[in-house]
PDB file of N, CA and C in Angstrom:
ATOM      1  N   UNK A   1     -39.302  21.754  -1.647  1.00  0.00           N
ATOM      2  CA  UNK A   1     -38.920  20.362  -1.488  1.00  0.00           C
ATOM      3  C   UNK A   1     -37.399  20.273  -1.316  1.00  0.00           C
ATOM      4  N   UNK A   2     -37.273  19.621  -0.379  1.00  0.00           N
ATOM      5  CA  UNK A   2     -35.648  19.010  -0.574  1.00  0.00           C
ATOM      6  C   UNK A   2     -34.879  18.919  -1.714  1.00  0.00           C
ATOM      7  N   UNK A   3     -33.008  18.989  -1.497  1.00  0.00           N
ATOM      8  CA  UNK A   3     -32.364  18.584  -2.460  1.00  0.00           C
ATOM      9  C   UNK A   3     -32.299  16.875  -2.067  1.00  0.00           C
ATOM     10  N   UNK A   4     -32.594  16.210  -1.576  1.00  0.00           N
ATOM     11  CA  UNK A   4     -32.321  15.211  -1.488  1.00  0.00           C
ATOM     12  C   UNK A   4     -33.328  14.461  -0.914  1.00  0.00           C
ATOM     13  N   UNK A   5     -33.939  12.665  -1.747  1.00  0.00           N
ATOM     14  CA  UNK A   5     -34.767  12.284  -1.237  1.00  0.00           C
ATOM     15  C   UNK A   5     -34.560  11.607   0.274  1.00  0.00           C
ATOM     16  N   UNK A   6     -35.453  11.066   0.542  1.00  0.00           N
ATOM     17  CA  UNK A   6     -35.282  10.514   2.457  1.00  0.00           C
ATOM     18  C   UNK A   6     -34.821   9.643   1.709  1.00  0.00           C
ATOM     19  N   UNK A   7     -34.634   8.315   0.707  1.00  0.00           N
ATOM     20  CA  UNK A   7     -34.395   7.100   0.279  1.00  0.00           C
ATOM     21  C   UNK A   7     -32.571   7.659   0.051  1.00  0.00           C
ATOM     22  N   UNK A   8     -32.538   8.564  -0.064  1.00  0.00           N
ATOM     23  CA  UNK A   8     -30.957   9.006  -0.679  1.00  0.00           C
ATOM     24  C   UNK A   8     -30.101   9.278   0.809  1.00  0.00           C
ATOM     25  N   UNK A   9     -30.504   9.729   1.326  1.00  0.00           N
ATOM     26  CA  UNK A   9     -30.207  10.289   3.049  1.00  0.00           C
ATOM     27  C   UNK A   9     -30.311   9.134   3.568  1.00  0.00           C
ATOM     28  N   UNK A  10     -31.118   8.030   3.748  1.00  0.00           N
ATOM     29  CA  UNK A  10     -30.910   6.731   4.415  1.00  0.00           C
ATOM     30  C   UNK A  10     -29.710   6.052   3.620  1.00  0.00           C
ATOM     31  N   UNK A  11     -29.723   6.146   2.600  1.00  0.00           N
ATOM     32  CA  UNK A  11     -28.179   5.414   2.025  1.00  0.00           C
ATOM     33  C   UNK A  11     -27.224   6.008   2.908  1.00  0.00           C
ATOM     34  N   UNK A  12     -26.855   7.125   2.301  1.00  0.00           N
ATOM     35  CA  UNK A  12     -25.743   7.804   2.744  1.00  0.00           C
ATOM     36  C   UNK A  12     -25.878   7.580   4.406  1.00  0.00           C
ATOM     37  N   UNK A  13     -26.795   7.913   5.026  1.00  0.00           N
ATOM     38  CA  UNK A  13     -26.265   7.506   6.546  1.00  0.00           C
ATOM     39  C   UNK A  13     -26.157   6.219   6.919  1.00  0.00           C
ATOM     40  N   UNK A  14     -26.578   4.996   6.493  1.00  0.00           N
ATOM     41  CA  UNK A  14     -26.650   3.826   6.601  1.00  0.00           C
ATOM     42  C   UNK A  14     -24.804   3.084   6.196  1.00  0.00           C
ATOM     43  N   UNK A  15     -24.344   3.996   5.528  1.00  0.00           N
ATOM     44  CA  UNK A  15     -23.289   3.454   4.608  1.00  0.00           C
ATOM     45  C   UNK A  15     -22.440   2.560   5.921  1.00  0.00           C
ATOM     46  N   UNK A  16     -21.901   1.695   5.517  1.00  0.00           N
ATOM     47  CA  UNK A  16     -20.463   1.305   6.717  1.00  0.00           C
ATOM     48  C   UNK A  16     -19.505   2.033   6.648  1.00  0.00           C
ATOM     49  N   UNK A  17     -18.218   2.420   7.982  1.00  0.00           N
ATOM     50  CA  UNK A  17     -17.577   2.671   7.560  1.00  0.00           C
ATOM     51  C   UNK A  17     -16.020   1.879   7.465  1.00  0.00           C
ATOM     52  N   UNK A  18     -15.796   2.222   6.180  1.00  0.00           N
ATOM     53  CA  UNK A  18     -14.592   1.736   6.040  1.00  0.00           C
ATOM     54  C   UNK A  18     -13.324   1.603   7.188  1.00  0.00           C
ATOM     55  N   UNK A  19     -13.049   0.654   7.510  1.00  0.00           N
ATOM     56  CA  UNK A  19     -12.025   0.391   8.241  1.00  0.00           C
ATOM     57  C   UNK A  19     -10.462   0.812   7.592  1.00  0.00           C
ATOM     58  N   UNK A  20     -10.722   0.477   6.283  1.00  0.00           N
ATOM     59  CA  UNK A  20      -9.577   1.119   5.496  1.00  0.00           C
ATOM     60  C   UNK A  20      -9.245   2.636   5.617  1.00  0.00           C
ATOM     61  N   UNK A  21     -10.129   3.623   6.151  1.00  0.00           N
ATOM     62  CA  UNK A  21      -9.867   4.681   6.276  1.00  0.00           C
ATOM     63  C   UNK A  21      -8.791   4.753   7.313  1.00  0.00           C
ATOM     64  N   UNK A  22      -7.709   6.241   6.801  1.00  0.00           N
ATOM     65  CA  UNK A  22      -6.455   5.876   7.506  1.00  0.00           C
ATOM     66  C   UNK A  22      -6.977   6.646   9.105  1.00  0.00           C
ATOM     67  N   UNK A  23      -8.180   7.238   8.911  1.00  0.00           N
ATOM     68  CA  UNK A  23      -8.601   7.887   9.992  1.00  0.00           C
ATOM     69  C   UNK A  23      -8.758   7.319  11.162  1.00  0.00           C
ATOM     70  N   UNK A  24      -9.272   5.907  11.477  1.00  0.00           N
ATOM     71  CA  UNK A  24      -9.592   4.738  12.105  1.00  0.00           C
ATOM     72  C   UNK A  24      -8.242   4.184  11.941  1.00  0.00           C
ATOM     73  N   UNK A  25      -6.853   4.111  11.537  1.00  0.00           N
ATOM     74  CA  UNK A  25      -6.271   3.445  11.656  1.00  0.00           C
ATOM     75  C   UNK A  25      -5.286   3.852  12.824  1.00  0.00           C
ATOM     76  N   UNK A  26      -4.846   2.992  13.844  1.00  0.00           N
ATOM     77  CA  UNK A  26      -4.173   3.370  14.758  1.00  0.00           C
ATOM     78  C   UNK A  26      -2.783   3.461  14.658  1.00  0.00           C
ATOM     79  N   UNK A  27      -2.096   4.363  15.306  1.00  0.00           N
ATOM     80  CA  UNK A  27      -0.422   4.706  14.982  1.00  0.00           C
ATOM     81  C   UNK A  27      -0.231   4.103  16.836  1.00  0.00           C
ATOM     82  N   UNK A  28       1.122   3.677  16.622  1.00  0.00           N
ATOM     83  CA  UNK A  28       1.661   3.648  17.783  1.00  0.00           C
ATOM     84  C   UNK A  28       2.287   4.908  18.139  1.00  0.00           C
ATOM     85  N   UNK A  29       3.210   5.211  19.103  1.00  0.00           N
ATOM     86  CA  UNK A  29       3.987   6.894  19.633  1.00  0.00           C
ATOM     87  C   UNK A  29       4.974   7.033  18.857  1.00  0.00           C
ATOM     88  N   UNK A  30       5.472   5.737  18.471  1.00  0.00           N
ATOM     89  CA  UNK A  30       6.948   5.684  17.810  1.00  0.00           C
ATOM     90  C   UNK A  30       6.309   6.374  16.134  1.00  0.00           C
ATOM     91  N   UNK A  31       4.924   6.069  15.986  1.00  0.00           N
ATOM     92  CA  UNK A  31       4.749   6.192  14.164  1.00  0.00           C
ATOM     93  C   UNK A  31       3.931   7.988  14.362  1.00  0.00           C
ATOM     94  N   UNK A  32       3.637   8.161  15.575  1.00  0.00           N
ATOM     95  CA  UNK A  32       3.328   9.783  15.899  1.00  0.00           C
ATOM     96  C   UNK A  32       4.521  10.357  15.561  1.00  0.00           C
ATOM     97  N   UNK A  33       5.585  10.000  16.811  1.00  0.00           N
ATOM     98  CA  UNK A  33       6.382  10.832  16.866  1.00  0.00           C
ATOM     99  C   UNK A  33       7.619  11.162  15.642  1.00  0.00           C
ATOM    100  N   UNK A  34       7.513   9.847  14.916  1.00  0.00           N
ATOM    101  CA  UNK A  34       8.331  10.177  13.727  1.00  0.00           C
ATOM    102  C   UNK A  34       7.530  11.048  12.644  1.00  0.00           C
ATOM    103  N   UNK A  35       6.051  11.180  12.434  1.00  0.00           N
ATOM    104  CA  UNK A  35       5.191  11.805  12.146  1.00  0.00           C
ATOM    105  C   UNK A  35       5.217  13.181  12.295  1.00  0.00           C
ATOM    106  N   UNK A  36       5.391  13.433  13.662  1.00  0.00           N
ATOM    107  CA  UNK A  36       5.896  15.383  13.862  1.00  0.00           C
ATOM    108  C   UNK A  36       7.106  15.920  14.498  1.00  0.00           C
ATOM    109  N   UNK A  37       8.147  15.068  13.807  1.00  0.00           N
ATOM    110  CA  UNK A  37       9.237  14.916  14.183  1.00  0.00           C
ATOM    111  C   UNK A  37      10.110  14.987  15.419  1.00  0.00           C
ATOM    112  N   UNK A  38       9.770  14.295  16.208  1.00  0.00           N
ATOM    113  CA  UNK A  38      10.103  14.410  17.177  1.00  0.00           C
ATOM    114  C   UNK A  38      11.196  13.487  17.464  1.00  0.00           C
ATOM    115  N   UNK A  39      12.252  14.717  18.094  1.00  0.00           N
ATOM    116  CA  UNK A  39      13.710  13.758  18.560  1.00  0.00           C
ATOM    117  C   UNK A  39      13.937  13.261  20.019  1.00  0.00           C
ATOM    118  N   UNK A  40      14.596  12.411  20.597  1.00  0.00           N
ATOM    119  CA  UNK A  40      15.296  12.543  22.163  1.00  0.00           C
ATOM    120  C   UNK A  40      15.887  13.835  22.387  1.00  0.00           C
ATOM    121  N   UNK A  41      15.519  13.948  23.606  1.00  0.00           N
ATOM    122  CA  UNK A  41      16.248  14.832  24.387  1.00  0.00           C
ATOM    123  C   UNK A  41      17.486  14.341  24.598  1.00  0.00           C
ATOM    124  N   UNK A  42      18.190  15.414  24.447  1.00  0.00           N
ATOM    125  CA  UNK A  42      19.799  15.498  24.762  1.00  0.00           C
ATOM    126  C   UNK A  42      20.192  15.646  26.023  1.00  0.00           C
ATOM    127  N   UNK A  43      19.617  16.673  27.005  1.00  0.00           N
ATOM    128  CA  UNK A  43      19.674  17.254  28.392  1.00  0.00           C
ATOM    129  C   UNK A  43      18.356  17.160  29.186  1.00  0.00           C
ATOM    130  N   UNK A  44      18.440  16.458  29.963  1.00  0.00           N
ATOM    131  CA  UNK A  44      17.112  16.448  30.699  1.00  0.00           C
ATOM    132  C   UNK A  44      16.878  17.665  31.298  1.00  0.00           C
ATOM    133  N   UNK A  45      17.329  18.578  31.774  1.00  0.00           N
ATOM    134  CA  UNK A  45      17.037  19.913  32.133  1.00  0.00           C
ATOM    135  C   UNK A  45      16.426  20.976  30.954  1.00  0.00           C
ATOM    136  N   UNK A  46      16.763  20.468  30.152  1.00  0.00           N
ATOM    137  CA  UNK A  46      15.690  21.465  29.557  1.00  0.00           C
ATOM    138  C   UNK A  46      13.935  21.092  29.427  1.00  0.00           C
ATOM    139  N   UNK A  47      13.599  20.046  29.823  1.00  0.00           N
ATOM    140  CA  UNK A  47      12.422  19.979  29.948  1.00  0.00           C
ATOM    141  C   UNK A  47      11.792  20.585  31.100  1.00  0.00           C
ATOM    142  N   UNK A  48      12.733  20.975  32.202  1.00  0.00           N
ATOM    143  CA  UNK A  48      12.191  21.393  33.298  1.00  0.00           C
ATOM    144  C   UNK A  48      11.711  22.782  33.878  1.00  0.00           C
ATOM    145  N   UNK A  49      12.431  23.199  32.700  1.00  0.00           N
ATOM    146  CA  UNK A  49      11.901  25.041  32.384  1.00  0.00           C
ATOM    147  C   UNK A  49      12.067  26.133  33.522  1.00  0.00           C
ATOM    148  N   UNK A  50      11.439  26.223  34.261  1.00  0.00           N
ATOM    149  CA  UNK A  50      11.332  27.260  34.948  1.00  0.00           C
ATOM    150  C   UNK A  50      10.203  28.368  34.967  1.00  0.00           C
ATOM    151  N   UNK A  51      10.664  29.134  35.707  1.00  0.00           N
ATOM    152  CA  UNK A  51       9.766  30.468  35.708  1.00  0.00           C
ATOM    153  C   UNK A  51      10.375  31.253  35.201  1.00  0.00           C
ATOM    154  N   UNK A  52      10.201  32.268  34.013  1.00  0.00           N
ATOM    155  CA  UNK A  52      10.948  33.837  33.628  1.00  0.00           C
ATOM    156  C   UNK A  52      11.596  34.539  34.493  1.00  0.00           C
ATOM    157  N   UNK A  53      13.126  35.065  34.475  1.00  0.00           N
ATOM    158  CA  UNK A  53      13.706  35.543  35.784  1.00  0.00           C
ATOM    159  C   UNK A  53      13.276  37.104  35.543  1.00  0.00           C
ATOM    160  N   UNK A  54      12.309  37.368  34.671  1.00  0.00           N
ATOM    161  CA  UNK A  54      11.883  38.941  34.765  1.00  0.00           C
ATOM    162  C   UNK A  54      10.616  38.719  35.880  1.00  0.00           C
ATOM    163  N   UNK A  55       9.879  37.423  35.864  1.00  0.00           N
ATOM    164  CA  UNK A  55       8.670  37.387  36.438  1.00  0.00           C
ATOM    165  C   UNK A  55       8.745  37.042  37.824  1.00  0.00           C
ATOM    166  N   UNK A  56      10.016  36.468  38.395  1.00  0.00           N
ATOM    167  CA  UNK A  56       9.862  35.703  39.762  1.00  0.00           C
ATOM    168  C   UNK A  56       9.457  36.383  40.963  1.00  0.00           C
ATOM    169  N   UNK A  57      10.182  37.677  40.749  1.00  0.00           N
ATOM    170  CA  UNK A  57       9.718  39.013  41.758  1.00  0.00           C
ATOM    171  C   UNK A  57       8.301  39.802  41.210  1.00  0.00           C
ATOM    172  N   UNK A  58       7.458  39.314  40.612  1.00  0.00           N
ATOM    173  CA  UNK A  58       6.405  40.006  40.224  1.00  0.00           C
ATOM    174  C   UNK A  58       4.837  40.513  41.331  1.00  0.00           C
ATOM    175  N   UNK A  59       5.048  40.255  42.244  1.00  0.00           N
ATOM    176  CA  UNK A  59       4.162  39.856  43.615  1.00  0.00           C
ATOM    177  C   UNK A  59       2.982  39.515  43.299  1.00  0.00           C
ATOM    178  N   UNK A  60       2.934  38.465  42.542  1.00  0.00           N
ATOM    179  CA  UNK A  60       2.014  37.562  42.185  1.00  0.00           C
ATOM    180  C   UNK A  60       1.461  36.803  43.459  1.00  0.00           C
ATOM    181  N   UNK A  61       2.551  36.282  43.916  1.00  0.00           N
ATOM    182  CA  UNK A  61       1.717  35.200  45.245  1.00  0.00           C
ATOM    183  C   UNK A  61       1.287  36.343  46.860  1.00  0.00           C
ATOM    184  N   UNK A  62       1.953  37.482  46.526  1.00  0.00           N
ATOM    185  CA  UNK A  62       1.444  38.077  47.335  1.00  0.00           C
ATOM    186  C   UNK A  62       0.199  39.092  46.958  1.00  0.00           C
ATOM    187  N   UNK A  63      -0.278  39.234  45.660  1.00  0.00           N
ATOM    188  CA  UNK A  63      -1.532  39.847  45.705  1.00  0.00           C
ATOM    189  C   UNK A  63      -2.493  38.481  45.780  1.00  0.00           C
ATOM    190  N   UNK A  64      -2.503  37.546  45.382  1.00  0.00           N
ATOM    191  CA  UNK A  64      -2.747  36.667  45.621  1.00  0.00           C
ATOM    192  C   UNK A  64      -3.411  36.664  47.275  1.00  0.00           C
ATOM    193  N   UNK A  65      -2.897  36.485  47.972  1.00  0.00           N
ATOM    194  CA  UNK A  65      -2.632  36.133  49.340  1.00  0.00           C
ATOM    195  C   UNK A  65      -3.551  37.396  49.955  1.00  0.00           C
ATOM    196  N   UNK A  66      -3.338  38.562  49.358  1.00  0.00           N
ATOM    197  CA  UNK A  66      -4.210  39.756  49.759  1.00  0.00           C
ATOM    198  C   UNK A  66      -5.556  39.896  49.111  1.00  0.00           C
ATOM    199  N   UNK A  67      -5.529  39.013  48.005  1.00  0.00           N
ATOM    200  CA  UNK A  67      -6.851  39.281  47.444  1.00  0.00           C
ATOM    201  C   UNK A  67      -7.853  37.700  48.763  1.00  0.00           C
ATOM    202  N   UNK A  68      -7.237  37.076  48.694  1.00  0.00           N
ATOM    203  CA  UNK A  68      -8.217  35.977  49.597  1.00  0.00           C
ATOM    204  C   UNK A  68      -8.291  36.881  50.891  1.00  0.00           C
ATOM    205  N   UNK A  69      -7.523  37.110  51.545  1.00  0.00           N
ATOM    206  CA  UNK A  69      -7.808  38.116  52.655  1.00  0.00           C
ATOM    207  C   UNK A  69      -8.618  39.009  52.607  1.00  0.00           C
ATOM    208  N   UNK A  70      -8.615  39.463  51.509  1.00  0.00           N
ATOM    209  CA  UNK A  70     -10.116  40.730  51.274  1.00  0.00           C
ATOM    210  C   UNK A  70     -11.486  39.917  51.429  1.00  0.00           C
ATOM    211  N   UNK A  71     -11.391  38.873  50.683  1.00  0.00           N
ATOM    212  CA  UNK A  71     -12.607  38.031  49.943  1.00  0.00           C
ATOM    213  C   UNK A  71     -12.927  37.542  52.118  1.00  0.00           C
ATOM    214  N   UNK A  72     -11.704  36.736  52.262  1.00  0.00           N
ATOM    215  CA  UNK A  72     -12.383  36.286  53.584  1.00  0.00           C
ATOM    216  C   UNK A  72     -13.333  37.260  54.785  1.00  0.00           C
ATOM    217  N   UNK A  73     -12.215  38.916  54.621  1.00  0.00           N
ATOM    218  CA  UNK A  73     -13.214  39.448  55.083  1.00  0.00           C
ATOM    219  C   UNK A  73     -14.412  40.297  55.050  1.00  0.00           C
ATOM    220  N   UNK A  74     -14.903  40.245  53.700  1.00  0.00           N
ATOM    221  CA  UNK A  74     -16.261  40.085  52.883  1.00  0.00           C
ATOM    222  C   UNK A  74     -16.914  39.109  53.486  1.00  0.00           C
ATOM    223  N   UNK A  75     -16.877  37.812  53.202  1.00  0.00           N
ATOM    224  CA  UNK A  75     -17.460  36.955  53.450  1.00  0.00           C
ATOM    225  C   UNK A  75     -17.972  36.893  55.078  1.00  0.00           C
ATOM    226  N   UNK A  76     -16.965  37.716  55.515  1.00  0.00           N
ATOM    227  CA  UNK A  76     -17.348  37.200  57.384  1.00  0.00           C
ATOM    228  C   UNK A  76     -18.244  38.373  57.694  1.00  0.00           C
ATOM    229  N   UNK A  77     -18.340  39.857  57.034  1.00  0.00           N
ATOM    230  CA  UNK A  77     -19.157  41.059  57.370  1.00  0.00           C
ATOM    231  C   UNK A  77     -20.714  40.384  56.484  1.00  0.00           C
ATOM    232  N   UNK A  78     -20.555  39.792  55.812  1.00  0.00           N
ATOM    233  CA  UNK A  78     -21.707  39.356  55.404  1.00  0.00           C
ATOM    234  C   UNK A  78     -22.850  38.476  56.294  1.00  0.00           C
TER     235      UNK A  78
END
């Protein structure tokens, strides 16, 4: 037998929920962001990041470029 009757399980799921819960309560950005501390930016360039100057020469866009070329001509002997 169950730990719990069906009359006990219909309570508990039936319950309302509290609106008072802070879970349901809504923050604006300003009550986030003071929340995980978040400051202004000082320099707008640093949001703009970049690519790693170890990675730029990595021939990424050119295996890239050779791997669709393989695939296309797969696809056409097929």
């Amino acid at each position: 037998m169950s730990k719990y009757s069906q009359s006990t399980i219909q309570t508990q799921s039936s319950g309302s929920l509290s609106s008072h819960d802070p879970f349901w309560q809504s923050k604006t950005f300003e009550e986030i962001a003071l929340m995980q501390g978040v400051q202004p930016v000082k320099n707008f360039d640093t949001l703009l990041g970049g690519w790693p100057e170890e990675d730029i020469n990595d021939n990424f866009e050119e295996t890239v470029r050779r791997w669709r070329h393989e695939n296309t001509k797969n696809i056409q002997h097929n």
